[in-house]
Structure formats: C-alpha cells, structure tokens
C-alpha atoms as a PDB file:
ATOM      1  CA  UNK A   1       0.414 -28.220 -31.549  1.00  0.00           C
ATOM      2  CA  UNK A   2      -1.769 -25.965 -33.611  1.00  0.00           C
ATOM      3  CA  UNK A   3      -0.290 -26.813 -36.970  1.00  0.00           C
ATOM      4  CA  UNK A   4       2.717 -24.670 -35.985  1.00  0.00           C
ATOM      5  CA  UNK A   5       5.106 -27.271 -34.576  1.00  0.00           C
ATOM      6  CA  UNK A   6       4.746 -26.097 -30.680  1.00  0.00           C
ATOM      7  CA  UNK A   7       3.136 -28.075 -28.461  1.00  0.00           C
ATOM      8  CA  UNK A   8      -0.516 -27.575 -26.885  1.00  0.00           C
ATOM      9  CA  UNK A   9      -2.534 -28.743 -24.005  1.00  0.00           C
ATOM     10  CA  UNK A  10      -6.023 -28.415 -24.178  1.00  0.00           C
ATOM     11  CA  UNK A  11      -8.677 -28.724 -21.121  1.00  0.00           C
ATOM     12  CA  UNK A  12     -12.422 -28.611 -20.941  1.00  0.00           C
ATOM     13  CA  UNK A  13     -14.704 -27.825 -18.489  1.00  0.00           C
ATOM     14  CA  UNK A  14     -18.347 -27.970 -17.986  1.00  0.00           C
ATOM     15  CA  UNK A  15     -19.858 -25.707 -15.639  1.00  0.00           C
ATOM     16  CA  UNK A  16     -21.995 -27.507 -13.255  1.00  0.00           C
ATOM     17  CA  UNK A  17     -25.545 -27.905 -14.233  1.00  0.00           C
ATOM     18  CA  UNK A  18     -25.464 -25.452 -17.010  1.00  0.00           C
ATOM     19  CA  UNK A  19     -24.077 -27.387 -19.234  1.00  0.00           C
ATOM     20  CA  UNK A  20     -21.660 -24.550 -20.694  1.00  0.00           C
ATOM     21  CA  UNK A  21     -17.677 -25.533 -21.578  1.00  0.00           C
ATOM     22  CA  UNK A  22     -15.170 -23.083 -21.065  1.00  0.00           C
ATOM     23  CA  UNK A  23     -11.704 -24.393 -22.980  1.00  0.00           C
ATOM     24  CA  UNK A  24      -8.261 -23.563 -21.928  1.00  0.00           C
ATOM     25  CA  UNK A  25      -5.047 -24.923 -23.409  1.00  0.00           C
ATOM     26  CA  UNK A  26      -1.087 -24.426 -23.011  1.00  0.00           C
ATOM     27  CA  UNK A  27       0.641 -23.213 -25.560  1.00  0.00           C
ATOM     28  CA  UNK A  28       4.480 -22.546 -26.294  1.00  0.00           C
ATOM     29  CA  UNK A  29       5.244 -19.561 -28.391  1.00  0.00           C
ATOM     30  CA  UNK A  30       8.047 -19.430 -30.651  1.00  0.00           C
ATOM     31  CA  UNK A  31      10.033 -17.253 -28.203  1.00  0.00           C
ATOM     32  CA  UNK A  32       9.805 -19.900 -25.593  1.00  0.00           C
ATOM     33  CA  UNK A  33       6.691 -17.767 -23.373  1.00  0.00           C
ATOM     34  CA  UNK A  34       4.233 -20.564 -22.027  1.00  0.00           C
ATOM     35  CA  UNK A  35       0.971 -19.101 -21.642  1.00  0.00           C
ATOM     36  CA  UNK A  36      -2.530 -20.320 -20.660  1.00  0.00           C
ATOM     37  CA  UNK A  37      -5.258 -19.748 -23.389  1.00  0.00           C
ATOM     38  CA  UNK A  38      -8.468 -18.794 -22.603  1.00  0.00           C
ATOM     39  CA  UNK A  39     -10.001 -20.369 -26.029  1.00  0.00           C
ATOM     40  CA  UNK A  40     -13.791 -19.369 -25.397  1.00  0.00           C
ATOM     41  CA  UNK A  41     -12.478 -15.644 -25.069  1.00  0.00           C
ATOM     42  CA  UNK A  42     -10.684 -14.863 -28.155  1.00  0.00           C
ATOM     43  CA  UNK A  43      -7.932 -16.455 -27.281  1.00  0.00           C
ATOM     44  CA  UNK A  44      -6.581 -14.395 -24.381  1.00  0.00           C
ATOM     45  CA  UNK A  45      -3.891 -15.269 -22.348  1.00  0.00           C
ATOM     46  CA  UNK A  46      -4.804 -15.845 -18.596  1.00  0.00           C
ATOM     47  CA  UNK A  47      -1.488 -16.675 -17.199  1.00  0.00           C
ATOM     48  CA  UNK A  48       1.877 -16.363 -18.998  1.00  0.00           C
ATOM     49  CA  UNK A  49       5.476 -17.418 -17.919  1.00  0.00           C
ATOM     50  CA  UNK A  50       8.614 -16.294 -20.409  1.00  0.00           C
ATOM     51  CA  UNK A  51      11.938 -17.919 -20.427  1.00  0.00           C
ATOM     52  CA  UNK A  52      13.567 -15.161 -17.887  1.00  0.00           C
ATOM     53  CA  UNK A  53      11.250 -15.955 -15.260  1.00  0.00           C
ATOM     54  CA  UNK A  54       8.291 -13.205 -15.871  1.00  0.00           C
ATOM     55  CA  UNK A  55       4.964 -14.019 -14.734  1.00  0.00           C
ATOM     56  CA  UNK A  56       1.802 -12.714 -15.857  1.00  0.00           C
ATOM     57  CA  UNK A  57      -1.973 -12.901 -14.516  1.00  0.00           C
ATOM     58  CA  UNK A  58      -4.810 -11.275 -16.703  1.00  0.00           C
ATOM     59  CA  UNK A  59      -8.174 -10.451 -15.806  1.00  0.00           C
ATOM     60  CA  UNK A  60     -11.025 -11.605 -18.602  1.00  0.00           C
ATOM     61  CA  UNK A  61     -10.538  -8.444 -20.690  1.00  0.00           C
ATOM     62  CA  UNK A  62      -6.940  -9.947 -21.479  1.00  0.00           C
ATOM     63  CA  UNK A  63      -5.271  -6.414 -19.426  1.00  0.00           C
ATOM     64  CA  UNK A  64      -2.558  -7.547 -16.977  1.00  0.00           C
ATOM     65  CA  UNK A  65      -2.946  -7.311 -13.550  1.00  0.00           C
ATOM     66  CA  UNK A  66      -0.516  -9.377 -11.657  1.00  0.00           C
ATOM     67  CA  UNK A  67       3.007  -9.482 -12.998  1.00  0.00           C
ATOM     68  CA  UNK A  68       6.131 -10.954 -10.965  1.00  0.00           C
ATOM     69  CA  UNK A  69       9.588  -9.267 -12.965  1.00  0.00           C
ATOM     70  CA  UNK A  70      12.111 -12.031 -12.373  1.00  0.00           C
ATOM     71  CA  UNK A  71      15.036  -9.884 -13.035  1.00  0.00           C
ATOM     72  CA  UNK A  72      14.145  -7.095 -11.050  1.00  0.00           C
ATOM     73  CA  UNK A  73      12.906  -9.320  -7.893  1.00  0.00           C
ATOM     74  CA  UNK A  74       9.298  -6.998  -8.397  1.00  0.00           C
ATOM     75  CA  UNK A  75       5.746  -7.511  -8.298  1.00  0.00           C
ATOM     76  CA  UNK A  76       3.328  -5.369  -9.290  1.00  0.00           C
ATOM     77  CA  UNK A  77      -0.635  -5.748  -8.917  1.00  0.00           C
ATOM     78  CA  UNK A  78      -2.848  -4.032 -11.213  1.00  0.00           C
ATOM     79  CA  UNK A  79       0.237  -2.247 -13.021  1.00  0.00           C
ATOM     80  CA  UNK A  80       0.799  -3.987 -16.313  1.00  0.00           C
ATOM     81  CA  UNK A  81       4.334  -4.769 -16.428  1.00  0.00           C
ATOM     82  CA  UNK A  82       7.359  -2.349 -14.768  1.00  0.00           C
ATOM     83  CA  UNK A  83       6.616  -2.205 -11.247  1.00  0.00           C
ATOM     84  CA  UNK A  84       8.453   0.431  -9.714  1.00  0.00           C
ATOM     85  CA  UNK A  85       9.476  -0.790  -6.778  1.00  0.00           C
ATOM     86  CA  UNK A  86      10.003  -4.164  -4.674  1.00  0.00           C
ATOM     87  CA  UNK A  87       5.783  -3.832  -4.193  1.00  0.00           C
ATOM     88  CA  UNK A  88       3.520  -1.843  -6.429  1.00  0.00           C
ATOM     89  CA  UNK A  89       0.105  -2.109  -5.757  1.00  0.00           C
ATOM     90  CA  UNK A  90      -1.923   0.221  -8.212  1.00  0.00           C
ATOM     91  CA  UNK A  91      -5.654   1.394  -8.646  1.00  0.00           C
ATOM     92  CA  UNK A  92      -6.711   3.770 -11.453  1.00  0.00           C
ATOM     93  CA  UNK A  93      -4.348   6.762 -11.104  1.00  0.00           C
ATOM     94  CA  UNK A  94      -3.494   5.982  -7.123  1.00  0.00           C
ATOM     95  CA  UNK A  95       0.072   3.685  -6.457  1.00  0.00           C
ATOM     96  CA  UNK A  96       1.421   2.888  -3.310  1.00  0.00           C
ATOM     97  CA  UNK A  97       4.604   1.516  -4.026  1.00  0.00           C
ATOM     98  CA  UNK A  98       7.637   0.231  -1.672  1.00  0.00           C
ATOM     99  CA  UNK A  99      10.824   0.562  -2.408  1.00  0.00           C
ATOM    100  CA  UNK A 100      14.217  -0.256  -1.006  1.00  0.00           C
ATOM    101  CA  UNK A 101      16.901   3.316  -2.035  1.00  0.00           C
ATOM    102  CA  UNK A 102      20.118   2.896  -1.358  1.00  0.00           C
ATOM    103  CA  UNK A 103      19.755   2.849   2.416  1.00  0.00           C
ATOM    104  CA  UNK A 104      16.467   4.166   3.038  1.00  0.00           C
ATOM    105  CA  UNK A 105      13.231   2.556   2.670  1.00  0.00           C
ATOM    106  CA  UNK A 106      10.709   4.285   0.961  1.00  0.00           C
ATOM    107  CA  UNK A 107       6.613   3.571   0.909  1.00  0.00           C
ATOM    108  CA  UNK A 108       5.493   6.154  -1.441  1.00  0.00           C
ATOM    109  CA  UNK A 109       1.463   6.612  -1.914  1.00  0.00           C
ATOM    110  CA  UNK A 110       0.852   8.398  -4.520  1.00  0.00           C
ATOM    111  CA  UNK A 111      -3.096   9.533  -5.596  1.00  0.00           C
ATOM    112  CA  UNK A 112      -4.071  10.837  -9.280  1.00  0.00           C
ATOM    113  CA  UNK A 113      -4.093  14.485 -10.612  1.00  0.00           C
ATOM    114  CA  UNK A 114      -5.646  16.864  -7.525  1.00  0.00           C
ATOM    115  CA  UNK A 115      -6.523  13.495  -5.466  1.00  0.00           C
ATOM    116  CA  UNK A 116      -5.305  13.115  -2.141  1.00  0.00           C
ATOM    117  CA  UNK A 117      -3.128  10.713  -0.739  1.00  0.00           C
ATOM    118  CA  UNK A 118      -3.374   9.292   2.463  1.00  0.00           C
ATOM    119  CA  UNK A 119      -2.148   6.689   5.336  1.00  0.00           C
ATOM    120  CA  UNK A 120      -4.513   5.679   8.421  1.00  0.00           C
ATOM    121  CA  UNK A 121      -4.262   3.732  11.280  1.00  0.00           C
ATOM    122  CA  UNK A 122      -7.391   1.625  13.076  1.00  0.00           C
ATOM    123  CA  UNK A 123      -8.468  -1.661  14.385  1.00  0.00           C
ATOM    124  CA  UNK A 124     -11.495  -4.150  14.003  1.00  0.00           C
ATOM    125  CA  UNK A 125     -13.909  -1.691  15.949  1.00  0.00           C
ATOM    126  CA  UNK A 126     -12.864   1.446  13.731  1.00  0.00           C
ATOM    127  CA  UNK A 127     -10.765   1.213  10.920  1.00  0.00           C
ATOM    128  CA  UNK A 128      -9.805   5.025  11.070  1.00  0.00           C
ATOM    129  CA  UNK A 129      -8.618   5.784  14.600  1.00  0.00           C
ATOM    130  CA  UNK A 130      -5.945   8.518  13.012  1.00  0.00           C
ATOM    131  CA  UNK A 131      -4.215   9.261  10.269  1.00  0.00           C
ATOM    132  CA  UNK A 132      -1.421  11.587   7.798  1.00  0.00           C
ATOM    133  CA  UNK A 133      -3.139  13.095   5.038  1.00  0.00           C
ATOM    134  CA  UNK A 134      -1.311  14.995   2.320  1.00  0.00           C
ATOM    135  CA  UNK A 135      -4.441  17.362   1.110  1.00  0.00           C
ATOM    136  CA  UNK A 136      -3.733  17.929  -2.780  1.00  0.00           C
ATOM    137  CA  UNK A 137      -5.906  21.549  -3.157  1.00  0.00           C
ATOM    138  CA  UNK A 138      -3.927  23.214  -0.248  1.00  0.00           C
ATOM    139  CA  UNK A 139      -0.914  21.083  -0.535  1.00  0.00           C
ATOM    140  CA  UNK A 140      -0.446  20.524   2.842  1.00  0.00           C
ATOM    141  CA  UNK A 141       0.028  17.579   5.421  1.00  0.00           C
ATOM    142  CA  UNK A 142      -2.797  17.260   7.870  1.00  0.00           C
ATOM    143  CA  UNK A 143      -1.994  14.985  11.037  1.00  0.00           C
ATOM    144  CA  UNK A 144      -5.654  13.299  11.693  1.00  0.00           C
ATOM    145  CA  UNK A 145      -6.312  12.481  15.348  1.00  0.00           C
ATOM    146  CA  UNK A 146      -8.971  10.203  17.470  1.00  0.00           C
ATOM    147  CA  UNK A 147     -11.858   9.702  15.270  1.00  0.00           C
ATOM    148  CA  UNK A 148     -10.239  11.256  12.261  1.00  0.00           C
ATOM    149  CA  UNK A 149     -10.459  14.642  13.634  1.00  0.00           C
ATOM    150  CA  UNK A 150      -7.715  17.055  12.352  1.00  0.00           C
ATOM    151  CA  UNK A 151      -5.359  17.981  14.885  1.00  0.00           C
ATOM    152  CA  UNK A 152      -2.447  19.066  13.301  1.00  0.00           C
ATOM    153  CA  UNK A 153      -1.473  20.693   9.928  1.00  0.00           C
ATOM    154  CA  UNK A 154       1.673  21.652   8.338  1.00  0.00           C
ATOM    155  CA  UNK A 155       0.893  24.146   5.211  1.00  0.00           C
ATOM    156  CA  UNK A 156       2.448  25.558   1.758  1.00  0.00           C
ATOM    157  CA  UNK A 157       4.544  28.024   3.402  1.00  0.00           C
ATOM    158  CA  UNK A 158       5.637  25.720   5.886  1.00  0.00           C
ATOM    159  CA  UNK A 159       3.282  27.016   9.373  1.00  0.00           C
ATOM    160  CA  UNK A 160       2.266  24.899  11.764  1.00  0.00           C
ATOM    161  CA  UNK A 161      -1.248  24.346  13.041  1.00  0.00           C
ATOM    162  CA  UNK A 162      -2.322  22.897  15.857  1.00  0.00           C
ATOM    163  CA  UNK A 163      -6.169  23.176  16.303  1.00  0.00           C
ATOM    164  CA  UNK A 164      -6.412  25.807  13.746  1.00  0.00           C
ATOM    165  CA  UNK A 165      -6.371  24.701   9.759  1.00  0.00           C
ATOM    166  CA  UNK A 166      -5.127  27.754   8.774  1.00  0.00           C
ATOM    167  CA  UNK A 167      -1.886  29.040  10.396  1.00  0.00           C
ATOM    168  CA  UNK A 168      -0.891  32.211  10.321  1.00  0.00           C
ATOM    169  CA  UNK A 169       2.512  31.921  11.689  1.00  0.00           C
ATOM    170  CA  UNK A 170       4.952  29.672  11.779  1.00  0.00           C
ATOM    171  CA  UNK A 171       3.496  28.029  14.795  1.00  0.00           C
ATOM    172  CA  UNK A 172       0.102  28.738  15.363  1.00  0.00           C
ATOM    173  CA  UNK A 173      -1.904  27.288  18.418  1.00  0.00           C
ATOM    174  CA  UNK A 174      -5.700  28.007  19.099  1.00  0.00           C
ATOM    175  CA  UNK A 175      -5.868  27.153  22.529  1.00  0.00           C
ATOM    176  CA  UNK A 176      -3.778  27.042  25.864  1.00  0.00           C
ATOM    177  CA  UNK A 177      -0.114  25.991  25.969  1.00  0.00           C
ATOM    178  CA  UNK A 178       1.974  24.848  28.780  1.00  0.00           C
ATOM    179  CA  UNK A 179       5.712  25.099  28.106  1.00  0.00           C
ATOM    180  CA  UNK A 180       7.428  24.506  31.435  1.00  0.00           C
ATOM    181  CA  UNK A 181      10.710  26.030  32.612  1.00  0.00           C
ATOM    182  CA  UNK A 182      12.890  23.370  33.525  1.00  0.00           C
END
C-alpha cells in the first residue's frame, strides 16, 4: 500500500508521442470502498465501488456523474448520488426521471425555476414532428402539432384551445366545427 497497510495498484501511461504520463492506481480504503485514483489530478477518484454494491463514475473535476445505488436497484447520470427513481438522467436544474409507483409508471420531466419542460416526437428527417409542452410563464400544457406548430392548449383555469392560445371559455375553437348527429 501507501504506508497505510491497504493495498495499491499503480498504472502508467504515456500518451502517444507526447511523451506525458498520466498515473492511476487502486486503492482500498479502510471502509472497504475500492476506488480508482487519478494520481496526476490531486488524487481524485475516477471510479469507486463500496462494499454494498455502489458504483461511482467522476468526471476530471472529481464531481460525480454516474452512480449505480445497489440497494435501491437506481442509476442516476449527472445526479451525484440519490437518484430518484429507477432512471434519473439530470442536466443543470432539468431531471427527467422514471419511476415505477405503486402501480403506475411515472416519467416525470422536470425543467429549473420558470424553465419549461417538454416531450417531442420526430424521426431522422425532423427530429420535432410534434410535441406536449408544459409552458412555465402561463402554466399551461400546449399540444404541438406537424412542424411544431401549436394546435392545442389547455390553460390555468382549465379552457381549452384549439387554434386559439388564449381561450376564453372552456372550449374555445377558432375555426369551423363539425359535430355530427348520430
């Protein structure tokens, strides 16, 4: 080991033509975590397994960004540790996390403070064909059609729009309707 009675693996490696080493070694805490060391970065973990089955990724700034909780059966990418849900994937302030409760399955997406949150639909010629938008500033849910155009809103107060952004009533249509009497 290090002089502290737990074992360590080192391994260099020179980077191509340049010449430079990078050094990484495994190392066995006292609490029985194996971790990969990153020795030509202040010593920063890269990778780190503990004894219940955790798993840990870091990026070069030593923050976590990949972490597998055995216990739980969750993995979360780019939250630290606690995912909060079978899948969290997180960016910033925005989540979208799944979620198995009780008998319902939930996929939540969740943006930051007064960001909107959003879930589209395309293919490999447009990658937006349509889409459900929950619009943070007017708190409402806007149903996107072809090309992304808005075709459908539900607002605050609970009115439905259909061509019209705005509706005034609880079902509000600018433009001609057809309801047949069958």
């Amino acid at each position: 080991g290090d002089g502290d009675g737990f074992p360590t693996l080192r391994i260099k490696r020179q980077n191509g033509s340049s010449k430079t080493n990078q050094s990484y070694y495994w190392r066995m805490f006292s609490g029985g975590e194996l971790a990969l060391v990153d020795e030509t970065n202040n010593n920063a973990s890269r990778i780190s397994l503990d004894t219940g089955g955790d798993v840990s990724f870091y990026n070069t700034s030593g923050n976590e960004r990949f972490f597998w909780d055995a216990s739980a059966e969750r993995l979360g990418i780019g939250t630290g540790t606690s995912p909060l849900g079978t899948l969290h994937l997180k960016d910033g302030d925005s989540h979208c996390i799944f979620v198995r409760n009780g008998t319902e399955t939930e996929l939540k997406l969740r943006g930051g403070t007064n960001e909107d949150s959003a879930l589209y639909f395309g293919d490999a010629a447009d990658n937006v064909r349509v889409g459900i938008r929950h619009d943070s500033s007017a708190n409402s849910l806007r149903f996107m059609g072809y090309n992304n155009a808005e075709a459908m809103v539900i607002d605050s107060n609970l009115n439905v729009g259909i061509g019209t952004s705005s509706p005034a009533q609880k079902l509000d249509v600018n433009g001609s309707v057809n309801i047949p009497n069958d």
